[in-house]
C-alpha atoms as a PDB file:
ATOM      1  CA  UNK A   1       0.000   0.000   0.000  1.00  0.00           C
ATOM      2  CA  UNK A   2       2.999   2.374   0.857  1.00  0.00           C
ATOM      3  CA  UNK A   3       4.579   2.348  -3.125  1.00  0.00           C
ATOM      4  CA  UNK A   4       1.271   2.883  -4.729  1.00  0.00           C
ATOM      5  CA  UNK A   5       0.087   6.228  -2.376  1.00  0.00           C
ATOM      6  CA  UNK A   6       3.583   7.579  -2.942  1.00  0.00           C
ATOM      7  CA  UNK A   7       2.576   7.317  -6.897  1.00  0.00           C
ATOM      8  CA  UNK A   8      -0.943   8.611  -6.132  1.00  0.00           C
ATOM      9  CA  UNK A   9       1.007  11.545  -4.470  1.00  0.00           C
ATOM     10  CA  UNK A  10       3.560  12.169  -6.637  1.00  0.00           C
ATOM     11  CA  UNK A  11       0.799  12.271 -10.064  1.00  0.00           C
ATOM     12  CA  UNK A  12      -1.941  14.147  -8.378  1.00  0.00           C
ATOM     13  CA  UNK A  13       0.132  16.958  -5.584  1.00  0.00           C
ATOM     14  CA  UNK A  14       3.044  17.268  -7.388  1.00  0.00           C
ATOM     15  CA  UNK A  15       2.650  16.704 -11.189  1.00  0.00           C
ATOM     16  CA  UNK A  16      -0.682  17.536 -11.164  1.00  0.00           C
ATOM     17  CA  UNK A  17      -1.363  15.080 -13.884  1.00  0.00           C
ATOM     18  CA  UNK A  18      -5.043  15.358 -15.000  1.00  0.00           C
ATOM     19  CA  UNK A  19      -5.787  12.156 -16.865  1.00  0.00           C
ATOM     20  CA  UNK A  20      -8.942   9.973 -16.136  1.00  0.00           C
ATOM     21  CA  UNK A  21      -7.420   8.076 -12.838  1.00  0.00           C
ATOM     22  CA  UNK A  22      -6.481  11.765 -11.136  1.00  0.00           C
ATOM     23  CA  UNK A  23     -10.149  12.282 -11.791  1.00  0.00           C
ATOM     24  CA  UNK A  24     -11.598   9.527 -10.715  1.00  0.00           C
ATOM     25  CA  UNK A  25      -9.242   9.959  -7.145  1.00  0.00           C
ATOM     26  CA  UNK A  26     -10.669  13.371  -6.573  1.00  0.00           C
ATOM     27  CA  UNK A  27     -13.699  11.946  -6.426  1.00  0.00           C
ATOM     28  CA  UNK A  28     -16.043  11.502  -2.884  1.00  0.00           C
ATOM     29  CA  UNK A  29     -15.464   7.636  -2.718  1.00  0.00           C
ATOM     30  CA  UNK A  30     -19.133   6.665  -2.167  1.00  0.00           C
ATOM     31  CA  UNK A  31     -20.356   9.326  -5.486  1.00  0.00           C
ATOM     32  CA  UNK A  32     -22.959   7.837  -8.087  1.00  0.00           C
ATOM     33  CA  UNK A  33     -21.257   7.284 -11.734  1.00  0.00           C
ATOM     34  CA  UNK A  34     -22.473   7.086 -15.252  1.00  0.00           C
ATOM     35  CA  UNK A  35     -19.363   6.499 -17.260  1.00  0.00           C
ATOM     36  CA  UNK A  36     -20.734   6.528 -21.606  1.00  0.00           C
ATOM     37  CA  UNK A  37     -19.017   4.613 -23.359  1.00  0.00           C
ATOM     38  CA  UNK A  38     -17.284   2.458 -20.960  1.00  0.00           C
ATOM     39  CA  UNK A  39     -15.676   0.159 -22.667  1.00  0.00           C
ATOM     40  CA  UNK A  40     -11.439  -0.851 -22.315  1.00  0.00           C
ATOM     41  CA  UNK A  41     -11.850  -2.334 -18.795  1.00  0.00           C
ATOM     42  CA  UNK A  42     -13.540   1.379 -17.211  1.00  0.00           C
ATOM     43  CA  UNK A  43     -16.170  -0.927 -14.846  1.00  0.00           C
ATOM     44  CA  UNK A  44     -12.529  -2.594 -13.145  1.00  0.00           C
ATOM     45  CA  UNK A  45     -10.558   0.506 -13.214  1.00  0.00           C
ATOM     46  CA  UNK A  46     -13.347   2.878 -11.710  1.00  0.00           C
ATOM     47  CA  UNK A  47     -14.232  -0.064  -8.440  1.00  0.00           C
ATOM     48  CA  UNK A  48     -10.483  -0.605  -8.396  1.00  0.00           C
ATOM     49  CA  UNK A  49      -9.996   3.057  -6.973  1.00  0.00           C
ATOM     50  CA  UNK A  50     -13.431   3.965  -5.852  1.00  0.00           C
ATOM     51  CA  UNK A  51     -14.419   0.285  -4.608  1.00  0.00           C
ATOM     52  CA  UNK A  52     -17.567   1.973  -2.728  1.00  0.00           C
ATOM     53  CA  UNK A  53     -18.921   4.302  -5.336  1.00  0.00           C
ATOM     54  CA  UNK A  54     -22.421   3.087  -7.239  1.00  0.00           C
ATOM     55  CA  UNK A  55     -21.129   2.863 -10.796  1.00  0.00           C
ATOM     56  CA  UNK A  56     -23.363   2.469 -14.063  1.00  0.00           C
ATOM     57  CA  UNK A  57     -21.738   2.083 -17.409  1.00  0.00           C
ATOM     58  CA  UNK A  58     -23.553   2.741 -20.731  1.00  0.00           C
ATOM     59  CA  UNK A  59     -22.417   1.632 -24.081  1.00  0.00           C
ATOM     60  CA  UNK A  60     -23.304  -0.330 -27.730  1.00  0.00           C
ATOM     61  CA  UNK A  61     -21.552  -3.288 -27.052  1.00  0.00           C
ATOM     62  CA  UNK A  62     -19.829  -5.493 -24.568  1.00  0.00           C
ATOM     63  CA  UNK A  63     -15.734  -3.920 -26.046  1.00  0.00           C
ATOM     64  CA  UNK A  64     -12.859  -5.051 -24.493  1.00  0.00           C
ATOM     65  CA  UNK A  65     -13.747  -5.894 -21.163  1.00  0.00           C
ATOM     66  CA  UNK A  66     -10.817  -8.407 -20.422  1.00  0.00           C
ATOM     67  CA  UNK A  67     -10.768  -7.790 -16.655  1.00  0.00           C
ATOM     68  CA  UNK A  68     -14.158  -8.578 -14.222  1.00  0.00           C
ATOM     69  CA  UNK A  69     -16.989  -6.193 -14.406  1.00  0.00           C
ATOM     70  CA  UNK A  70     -17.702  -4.630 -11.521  1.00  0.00           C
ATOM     71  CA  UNK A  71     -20.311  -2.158 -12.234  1.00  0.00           C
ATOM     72  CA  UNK A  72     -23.431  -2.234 -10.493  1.00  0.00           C
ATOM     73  CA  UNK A  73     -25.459  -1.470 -13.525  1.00  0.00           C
ATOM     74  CA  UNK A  74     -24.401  -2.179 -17.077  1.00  0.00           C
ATOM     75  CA  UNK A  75     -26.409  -0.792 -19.760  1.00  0.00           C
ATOM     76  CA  UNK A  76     -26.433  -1.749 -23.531  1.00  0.00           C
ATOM     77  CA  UNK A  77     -28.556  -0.093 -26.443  1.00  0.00           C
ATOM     78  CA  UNK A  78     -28.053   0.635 -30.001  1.00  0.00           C
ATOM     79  CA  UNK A  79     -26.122   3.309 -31.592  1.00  0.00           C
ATOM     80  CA  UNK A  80     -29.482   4.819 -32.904  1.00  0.00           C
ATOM     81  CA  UNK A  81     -30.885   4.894 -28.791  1.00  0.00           C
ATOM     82  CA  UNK A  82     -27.590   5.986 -27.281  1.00  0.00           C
ATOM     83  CA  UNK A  83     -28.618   9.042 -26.213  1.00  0.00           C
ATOM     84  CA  UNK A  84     -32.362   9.022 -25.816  1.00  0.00           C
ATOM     85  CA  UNK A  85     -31.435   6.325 -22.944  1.00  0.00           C
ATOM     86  CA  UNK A  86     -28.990   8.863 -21.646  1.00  0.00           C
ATOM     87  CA  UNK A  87     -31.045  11.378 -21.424  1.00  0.00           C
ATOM     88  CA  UNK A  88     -33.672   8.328 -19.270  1.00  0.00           C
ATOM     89  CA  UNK A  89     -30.983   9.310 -16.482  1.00  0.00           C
ATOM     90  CA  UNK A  90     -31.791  13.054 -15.976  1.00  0.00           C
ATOM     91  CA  UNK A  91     -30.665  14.602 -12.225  1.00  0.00           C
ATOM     92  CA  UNK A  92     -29.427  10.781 -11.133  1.00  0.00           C
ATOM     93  CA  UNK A  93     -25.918  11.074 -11.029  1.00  0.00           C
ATOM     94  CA  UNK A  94     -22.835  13.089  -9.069  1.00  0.00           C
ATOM     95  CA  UNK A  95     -20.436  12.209 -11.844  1.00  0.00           C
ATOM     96  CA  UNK A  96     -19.890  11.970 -15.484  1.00  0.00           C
ATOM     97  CA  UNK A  97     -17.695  10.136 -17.371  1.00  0.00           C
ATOM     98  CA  UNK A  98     -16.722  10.307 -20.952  1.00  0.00           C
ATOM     99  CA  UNK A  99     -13.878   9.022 -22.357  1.00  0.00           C
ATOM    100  CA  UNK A 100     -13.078   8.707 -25.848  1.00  0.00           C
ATOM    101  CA  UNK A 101     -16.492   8.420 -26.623  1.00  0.00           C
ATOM    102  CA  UNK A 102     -18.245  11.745 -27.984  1.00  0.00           C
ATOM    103  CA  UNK A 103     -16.169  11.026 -30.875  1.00  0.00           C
ATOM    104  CA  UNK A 104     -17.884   7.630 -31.603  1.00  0.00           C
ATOM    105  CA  UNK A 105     -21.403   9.073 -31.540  1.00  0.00           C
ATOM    106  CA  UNK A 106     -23.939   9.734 -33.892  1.00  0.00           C
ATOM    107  CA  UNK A 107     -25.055  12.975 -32.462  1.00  0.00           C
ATOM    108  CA  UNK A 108     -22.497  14.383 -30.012  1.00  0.00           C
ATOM    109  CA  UNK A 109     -23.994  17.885 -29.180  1.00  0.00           C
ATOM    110  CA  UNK A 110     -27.391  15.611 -28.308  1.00  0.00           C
ATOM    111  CA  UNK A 111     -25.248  13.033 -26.199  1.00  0.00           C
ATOM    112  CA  UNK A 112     -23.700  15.773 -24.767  1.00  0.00           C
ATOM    113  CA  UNK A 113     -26.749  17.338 -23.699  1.00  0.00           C
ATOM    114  CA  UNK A 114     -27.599  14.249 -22.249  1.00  0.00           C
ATOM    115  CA  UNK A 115     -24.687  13.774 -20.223  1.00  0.00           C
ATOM    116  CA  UNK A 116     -24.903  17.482 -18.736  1.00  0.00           C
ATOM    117  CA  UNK A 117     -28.651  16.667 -17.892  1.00  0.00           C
ATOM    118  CA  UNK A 118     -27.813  13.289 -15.958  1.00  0.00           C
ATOM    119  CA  UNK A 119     -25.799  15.119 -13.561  1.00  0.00           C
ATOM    120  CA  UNK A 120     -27.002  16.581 -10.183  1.00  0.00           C
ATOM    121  CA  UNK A 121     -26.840  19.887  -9.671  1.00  0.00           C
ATOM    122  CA  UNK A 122     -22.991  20.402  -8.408  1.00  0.00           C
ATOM    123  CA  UNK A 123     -22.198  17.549 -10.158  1.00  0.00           C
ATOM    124  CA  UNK A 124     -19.404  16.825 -12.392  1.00  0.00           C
ATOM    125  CA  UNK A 125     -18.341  15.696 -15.665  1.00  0.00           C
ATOM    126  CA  UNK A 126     -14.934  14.615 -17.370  1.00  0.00           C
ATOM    127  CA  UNK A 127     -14.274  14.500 -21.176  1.00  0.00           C
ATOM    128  CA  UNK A 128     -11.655  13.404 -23.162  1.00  0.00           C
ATOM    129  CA  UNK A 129     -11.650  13.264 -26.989  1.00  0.00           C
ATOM    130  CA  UNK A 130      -9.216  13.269 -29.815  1.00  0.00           C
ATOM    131  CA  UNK A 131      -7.736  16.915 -30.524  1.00  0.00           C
ATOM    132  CA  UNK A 132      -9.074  18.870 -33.719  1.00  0.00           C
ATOM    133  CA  UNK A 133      -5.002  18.821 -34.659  1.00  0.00           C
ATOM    134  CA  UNK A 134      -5.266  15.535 -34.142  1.00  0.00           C
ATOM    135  CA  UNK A 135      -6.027  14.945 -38.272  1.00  0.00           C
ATOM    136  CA  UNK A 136      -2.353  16.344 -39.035  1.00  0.00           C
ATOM    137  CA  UNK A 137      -0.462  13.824 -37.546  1.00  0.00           C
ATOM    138  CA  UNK A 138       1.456  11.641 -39.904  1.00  0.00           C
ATOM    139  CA  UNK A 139       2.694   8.066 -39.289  1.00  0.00           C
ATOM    140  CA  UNK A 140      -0.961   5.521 -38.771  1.00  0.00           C
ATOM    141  CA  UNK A 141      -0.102   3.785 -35.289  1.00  0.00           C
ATOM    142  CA  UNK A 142      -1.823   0.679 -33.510  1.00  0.00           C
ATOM    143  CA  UNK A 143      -3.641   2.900 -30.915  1.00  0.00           C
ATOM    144  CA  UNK A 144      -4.710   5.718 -33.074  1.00  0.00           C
ATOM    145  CA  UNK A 145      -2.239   8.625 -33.436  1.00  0.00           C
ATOM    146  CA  UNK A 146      -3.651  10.234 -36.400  1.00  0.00           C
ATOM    147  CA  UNK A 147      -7.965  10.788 -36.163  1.00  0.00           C
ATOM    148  CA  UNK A 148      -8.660   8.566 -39.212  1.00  0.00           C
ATOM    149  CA  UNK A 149      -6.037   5.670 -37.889  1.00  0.00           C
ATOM    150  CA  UNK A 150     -10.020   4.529 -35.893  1.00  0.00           C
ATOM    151  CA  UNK A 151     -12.636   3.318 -38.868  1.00  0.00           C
ATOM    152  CA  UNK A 152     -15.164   3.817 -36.347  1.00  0.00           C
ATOM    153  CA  UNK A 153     -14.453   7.476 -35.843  1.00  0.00           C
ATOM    154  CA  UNK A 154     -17.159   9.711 -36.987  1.00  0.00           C
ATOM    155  CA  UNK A 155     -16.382  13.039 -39.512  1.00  0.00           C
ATOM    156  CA  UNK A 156     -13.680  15.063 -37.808  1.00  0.00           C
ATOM    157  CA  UNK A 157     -13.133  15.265 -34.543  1.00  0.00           C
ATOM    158  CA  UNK A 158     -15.060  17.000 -32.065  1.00  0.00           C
ATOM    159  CA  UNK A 159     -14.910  21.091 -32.020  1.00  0.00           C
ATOM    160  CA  UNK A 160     -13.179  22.143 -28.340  1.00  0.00           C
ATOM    161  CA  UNK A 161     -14.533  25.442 -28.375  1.00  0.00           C
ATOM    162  CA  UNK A 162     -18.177  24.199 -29.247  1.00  0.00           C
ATOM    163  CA  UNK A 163     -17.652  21.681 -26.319  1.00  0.00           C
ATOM    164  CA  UNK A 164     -16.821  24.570 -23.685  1.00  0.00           C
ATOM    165  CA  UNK A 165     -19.531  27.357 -24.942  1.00  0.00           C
ATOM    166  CA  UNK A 166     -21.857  24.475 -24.678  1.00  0.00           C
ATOM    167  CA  UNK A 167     -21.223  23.307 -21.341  1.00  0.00           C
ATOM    168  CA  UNK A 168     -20.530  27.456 -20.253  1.00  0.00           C
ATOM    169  CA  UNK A 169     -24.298  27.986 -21.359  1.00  0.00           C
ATOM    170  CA  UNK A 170     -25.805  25.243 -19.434  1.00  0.00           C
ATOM    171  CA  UNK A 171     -24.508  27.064 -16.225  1.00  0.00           C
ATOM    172  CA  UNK A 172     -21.022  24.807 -16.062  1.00  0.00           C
ATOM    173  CA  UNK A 173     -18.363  25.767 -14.493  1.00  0.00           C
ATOM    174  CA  UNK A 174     -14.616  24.735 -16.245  1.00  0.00           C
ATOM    175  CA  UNK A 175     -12.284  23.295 -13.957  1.00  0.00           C
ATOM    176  CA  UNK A 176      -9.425  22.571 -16.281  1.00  0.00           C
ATOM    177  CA  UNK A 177      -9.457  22.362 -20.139  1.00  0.00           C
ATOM    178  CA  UNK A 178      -6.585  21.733 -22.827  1.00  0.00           C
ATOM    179  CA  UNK A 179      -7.121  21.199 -26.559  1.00  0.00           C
ATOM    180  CA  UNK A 180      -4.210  19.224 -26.669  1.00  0.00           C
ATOM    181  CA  UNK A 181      -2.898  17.754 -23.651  1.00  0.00           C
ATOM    182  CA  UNK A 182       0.966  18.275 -23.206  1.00  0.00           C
ATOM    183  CA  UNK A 183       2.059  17.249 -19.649  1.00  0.00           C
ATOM    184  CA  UNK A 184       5.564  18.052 -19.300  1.00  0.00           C
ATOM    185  CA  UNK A 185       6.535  15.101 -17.372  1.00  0.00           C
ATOM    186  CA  UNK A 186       4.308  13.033 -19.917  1.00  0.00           C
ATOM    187  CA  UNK A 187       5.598  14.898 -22.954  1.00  0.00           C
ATOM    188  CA  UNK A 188       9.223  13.772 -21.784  1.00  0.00           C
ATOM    189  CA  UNK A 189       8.182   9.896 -21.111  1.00  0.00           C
ATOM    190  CA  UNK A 190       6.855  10.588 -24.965  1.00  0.00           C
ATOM    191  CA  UNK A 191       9.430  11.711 -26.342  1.00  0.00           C
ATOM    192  CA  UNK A 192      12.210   9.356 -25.317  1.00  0.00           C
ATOM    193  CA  UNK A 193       9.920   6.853 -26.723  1.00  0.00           C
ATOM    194  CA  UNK A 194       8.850   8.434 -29.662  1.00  0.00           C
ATOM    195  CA  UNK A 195      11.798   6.208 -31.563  1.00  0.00           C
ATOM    196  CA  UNK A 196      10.142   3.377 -30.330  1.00  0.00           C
ATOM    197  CA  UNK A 197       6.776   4.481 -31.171  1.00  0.00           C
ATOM    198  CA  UNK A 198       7.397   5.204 -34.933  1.00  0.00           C
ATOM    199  CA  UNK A 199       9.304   2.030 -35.681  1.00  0.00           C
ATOM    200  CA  UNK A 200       6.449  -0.385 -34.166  1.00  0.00           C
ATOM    201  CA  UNK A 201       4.129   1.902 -35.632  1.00  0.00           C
ATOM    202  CA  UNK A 202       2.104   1.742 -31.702  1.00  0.00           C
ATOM    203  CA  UNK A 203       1.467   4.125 -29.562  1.00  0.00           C
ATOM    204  CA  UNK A 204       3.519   3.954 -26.346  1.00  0.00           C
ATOM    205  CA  UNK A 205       3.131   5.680 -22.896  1.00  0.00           C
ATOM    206  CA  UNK A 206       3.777   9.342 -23.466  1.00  0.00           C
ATOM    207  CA  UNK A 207       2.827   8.984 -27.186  1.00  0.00           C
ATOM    208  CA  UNK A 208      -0.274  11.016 -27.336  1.00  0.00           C
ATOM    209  CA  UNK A 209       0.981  13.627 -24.478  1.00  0.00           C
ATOM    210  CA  UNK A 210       4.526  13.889 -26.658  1.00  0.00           C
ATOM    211  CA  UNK A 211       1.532  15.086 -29.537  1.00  0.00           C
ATOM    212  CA  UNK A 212      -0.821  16.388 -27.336  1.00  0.00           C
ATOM    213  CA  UNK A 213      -3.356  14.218 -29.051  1.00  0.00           C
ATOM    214  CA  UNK A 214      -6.115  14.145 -26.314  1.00  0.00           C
ATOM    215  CA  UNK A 215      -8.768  17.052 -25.400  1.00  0.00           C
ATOM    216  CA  UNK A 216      -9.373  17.355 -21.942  1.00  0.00           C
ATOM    217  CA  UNK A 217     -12.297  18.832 -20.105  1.00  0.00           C
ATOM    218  CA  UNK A 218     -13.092  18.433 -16.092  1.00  0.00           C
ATOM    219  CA  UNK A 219     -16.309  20.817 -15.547  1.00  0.00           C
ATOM    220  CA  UNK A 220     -19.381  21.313 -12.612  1.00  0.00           C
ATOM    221  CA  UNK A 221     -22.491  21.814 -12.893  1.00  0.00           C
ATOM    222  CA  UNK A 222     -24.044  24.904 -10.647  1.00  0.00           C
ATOM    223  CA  UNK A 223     -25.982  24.339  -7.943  1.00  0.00           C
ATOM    224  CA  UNK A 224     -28.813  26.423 -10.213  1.00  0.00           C
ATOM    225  CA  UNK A 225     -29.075  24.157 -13.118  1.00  0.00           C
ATOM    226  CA  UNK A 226     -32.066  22.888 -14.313  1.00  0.00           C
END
């Protein structure tokens, strides 16, 4: 127990590192969760850190859960009902979770609106989604480096601005927001393995901080909205 809290330390008081594990640690560890799109093992990883918390995942299909699911409710629907059956949630949860999945969707400003509306008031959301710049990058990679390396990502990638006005006019607050996400000590573990990276053609750790490929949002809702 003594290694690991030294790490937790270390990433979230003195890096400040703001991926999707520093946000799921600043959480209250008994907080209600709808994590959309919760594919990659996110029912394990979310219990493994907040064992006590009351966690429903939402997606289209049972992907890549290789490790035990341990979400208290697991919902699947259709691409075509992916948001009406968000939107079934309204004023249920204290957290939001989103990652990697508004670009995915077939209407992302309605699953958006969706997500904002199953929150509590107070409550709070986290996004990440491929940066707009995120089309430039050359060299395909196993992992998805450049937007169109992922068949099943729809048009271009989502609009950062439109992503902030909207949540700013539904009464959100913005706790921290990057269009690209750059962490210095990230950026550094990228780029002494960028070599690596381009020769397997896969994305290692530090890959998509060295190119600040991810868009990062962690926002809260105000204790007035509707």
């Amino acid at each position: 127990m003594f290694a690991p809290s030294i790490k937790t330390f270390l990433q979230d008081k003195v890096l400040r590192i703001r991926k999707k594990e520093a946000f799921l640690r600043s959480l209250e560890p008994r907080c209600s969760i709808l994590d959309v799109g919760c594919g990659n093992n996110s029912p394990h990883q979310t219990k493994s850190i907040l064992p006590m918390c009351r966690y429903t995942g939402l997606d289209i299909g049972d992907y890549n859960q290789t490790r035990e699911n341990l979400a208290d409710d697991y919902i699947l629907v259709s691409p075509e009902d992916f948001a009406r059956k968000i939107a079934e949630q309204a004023n249920r949860f204290d957290v939001v979770i989103s990652s990697h999945n508004l670009e995915h969707c077939n209407d992302r400003h309605e699953t958006l609106q969706a997500m904002m509306a199953a929150l509590k008031p107070s409550g709070r959301i986290y996004l990440a989604f491929p940066s707009e710049a995120s089309v430039t990058f050359s060299g395909s990679r196993a992992g998805c480096l450049n937007y169109y390396d992922d068949p099943t990502h729809k048009d271009a990638p989502p609009k950062f601005n439109d992503v902030i006005q909207l949540l700013q006019r539904q009464g959100f607050r913005i706790d921290f927001s990057t269009r690209g996400y750059k962490h210095p000590f990230l950026w550094l573990r990228g780029f002494l393995n960028e070599h690596r990276s381009k020769k397997s053609a896969k994305i290692e750790k530090g890959t998509w901080e060295y190119y600040g490929f991810e868009a990062l949002v962690w926002a809260r809702k105000s204790d007035l909205s509707k």
